[in-house]
N, C-alpha and C. Protein backbone atom coordinates (compact mmCIF):
# COMPACT_ATOMS: atom_id res chain seq x y z
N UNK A 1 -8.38 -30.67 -3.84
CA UNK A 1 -7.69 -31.86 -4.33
C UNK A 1 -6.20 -31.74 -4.03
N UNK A 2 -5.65 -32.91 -3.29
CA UNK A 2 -4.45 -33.09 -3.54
C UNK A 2 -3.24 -33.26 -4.17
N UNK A 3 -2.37 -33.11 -4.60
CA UNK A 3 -1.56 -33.51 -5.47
C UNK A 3 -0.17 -34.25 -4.87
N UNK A 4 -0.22 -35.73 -4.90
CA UNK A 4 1.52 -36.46 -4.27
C UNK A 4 1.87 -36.14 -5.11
N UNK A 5 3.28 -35.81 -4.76
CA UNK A 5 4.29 -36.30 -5.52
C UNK A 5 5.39 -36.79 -4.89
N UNK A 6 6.07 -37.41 -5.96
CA UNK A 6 7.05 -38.55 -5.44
C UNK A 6 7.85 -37.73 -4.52
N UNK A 7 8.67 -38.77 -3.81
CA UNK A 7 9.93 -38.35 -3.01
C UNK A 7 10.82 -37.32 -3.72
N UNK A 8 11.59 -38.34 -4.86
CA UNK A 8 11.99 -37.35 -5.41
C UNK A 8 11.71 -35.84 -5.81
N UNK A 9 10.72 -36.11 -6.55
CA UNK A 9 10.11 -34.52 -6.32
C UNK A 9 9.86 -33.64 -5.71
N UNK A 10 9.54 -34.11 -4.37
CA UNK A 10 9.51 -33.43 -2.96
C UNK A 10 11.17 -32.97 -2.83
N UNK A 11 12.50 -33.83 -2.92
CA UNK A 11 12.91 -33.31 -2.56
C UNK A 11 13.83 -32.23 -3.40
N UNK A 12 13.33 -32.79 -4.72
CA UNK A 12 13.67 -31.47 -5.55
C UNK A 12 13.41 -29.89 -5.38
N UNK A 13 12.16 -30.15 -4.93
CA UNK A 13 11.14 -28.78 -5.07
C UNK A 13 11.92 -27.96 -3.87
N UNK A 14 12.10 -28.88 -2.40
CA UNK A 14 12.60 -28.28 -1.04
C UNK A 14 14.05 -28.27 -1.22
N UNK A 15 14.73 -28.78 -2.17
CA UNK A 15 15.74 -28.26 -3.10
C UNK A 15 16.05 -26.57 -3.42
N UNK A 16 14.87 -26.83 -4.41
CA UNK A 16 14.83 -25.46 -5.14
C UNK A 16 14.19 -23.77 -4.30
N UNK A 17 13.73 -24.04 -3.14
CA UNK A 17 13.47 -23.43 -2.35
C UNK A 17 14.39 -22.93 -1.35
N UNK A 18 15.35 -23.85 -0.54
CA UNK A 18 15.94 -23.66 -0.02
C UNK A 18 17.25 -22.53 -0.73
N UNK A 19 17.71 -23.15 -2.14
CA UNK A 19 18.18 -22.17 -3.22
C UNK A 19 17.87 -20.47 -2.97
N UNK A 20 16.36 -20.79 -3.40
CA UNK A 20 15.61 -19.55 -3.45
C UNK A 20 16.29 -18.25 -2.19
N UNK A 21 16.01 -19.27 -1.09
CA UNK A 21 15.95 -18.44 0.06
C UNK A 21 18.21 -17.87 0.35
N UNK A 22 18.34 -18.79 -0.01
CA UNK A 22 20.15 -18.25 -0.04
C UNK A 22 20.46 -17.26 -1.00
N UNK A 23 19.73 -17.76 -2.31
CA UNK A 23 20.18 -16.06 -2.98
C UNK A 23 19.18 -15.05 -2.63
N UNK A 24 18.18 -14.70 -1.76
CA UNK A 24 17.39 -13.76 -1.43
C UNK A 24 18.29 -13.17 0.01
N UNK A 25 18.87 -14.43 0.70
CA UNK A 25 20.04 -13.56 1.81
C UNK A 25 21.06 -12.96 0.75
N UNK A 26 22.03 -13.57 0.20
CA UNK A 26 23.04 -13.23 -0.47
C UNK A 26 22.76 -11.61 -1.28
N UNK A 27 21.63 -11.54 -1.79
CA UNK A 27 20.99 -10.37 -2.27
C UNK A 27 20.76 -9.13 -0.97
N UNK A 28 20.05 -9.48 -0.02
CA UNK A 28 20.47 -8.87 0.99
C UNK A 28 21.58 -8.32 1.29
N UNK A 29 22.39 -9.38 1.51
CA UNK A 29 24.55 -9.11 2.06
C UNK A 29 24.82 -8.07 1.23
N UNK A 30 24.39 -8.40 -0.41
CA UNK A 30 25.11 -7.71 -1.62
C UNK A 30 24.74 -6.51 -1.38
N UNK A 31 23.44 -6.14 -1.27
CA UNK A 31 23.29 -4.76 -1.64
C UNK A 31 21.90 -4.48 -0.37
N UNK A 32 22.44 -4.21 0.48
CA UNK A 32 21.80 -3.84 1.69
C UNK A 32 21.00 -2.72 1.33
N UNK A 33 19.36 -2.37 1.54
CA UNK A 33 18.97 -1.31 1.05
C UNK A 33 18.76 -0.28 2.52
N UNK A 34 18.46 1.23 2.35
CA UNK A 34 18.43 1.87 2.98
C UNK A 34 16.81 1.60 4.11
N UNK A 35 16.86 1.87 5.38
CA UNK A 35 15.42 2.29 5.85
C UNK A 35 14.17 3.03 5.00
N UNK A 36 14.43 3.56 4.68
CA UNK A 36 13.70 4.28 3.55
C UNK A 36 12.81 3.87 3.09
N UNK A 37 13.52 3.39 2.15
CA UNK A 37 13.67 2.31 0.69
C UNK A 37 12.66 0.90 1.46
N UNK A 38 13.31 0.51 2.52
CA UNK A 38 12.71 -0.55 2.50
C UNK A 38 11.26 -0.75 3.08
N UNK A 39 10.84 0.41 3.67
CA UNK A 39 9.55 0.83 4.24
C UNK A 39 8.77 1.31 2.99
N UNK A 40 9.13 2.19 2.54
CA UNK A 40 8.52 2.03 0.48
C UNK A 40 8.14 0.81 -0.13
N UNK A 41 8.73 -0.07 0.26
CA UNK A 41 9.11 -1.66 -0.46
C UNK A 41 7.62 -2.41 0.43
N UNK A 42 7.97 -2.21 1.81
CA UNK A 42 6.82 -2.66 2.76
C UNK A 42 5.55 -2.00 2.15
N UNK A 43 5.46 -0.84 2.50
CA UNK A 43 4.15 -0.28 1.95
C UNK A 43 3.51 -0.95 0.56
N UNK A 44 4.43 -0.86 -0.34
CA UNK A 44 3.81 -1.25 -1.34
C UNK A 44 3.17 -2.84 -1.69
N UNK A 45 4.07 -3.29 -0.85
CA UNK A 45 3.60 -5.03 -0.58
C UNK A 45 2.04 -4.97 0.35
N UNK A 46 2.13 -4.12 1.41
CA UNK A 46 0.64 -3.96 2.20
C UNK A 46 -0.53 -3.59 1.09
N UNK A 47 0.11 -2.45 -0.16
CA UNK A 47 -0.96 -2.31 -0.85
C UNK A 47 -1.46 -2.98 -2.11
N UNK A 48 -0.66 -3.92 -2.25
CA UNK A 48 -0.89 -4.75 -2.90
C UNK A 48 -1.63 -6.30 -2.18
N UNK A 49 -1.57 -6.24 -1.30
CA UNK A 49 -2.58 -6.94 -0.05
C UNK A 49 -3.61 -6.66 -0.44
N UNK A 50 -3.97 -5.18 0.13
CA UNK A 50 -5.19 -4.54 0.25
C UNK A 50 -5.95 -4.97 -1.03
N UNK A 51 -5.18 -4.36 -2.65
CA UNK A 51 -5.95 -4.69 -3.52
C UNK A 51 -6.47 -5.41 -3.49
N UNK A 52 -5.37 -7.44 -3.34
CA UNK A 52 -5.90 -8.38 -3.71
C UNK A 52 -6.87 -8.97 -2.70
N UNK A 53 -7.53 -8.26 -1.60
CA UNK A 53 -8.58 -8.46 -0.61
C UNK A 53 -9.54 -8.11 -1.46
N UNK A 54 -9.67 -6.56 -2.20
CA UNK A 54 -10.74 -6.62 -2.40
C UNK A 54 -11.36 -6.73 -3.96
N UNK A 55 -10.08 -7.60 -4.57
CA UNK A 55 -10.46 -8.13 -5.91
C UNK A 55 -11.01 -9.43 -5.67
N UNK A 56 -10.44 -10.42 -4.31
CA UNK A 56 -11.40 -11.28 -3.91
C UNK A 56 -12.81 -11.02 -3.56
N UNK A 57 -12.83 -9.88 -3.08
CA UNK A 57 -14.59 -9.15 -2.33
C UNK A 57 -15.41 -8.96 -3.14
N UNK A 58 -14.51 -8.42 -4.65
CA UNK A 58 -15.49 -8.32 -5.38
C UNK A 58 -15.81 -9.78 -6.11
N UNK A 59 -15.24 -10.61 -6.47
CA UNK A 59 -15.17 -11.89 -7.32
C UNK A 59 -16.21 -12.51 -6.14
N UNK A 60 -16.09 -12.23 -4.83
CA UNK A 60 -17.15 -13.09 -3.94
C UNK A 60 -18.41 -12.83 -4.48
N UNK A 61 -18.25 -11.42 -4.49
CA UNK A 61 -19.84 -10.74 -4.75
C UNK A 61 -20.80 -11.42 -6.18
C-alpha cells in the first residue's frame, strides 16, 4: 500500500533529510575519525546485516 502525501509534506520530509545529511557531513568535518575506528564502525554495520538476514530466514521459516 501506498501512502500520498501532500506536496507540502513531501517537501517537508526532503526538507528534513537533506538537514539530516549536512549535520552527518558537518559531524564528519568536526571530528574526523581514525582508519581504524572506522573499519570497526564498518564491520559492525556488516554484522549487523548479517544478523538481520538471518532473523528474516528465520521469521521466513
Amino acid at each position: 500500500m501506498t501512502i500520498l502525501l501532500g506536496k507540502k509534506e513531501a517537501r517537508q520530509c526532503l526538507v528534513a533529510v537533506s538537514l539530516e545529511k549536512k549535520e552527518i557531513r558537518q559531524h564528519l568535518v568536526a571530528a574526523p575519525l581514525e582508519k581504524k575506528e572506522i573499519r570497526q564502525c564498518l564491520v559492525t554495520v556488516l554484522l549487523e546485516k548479517k544478523e538481520t538476514r538471518q532473523r528474516l530466514a528465520t521469521i521466513g521459516l
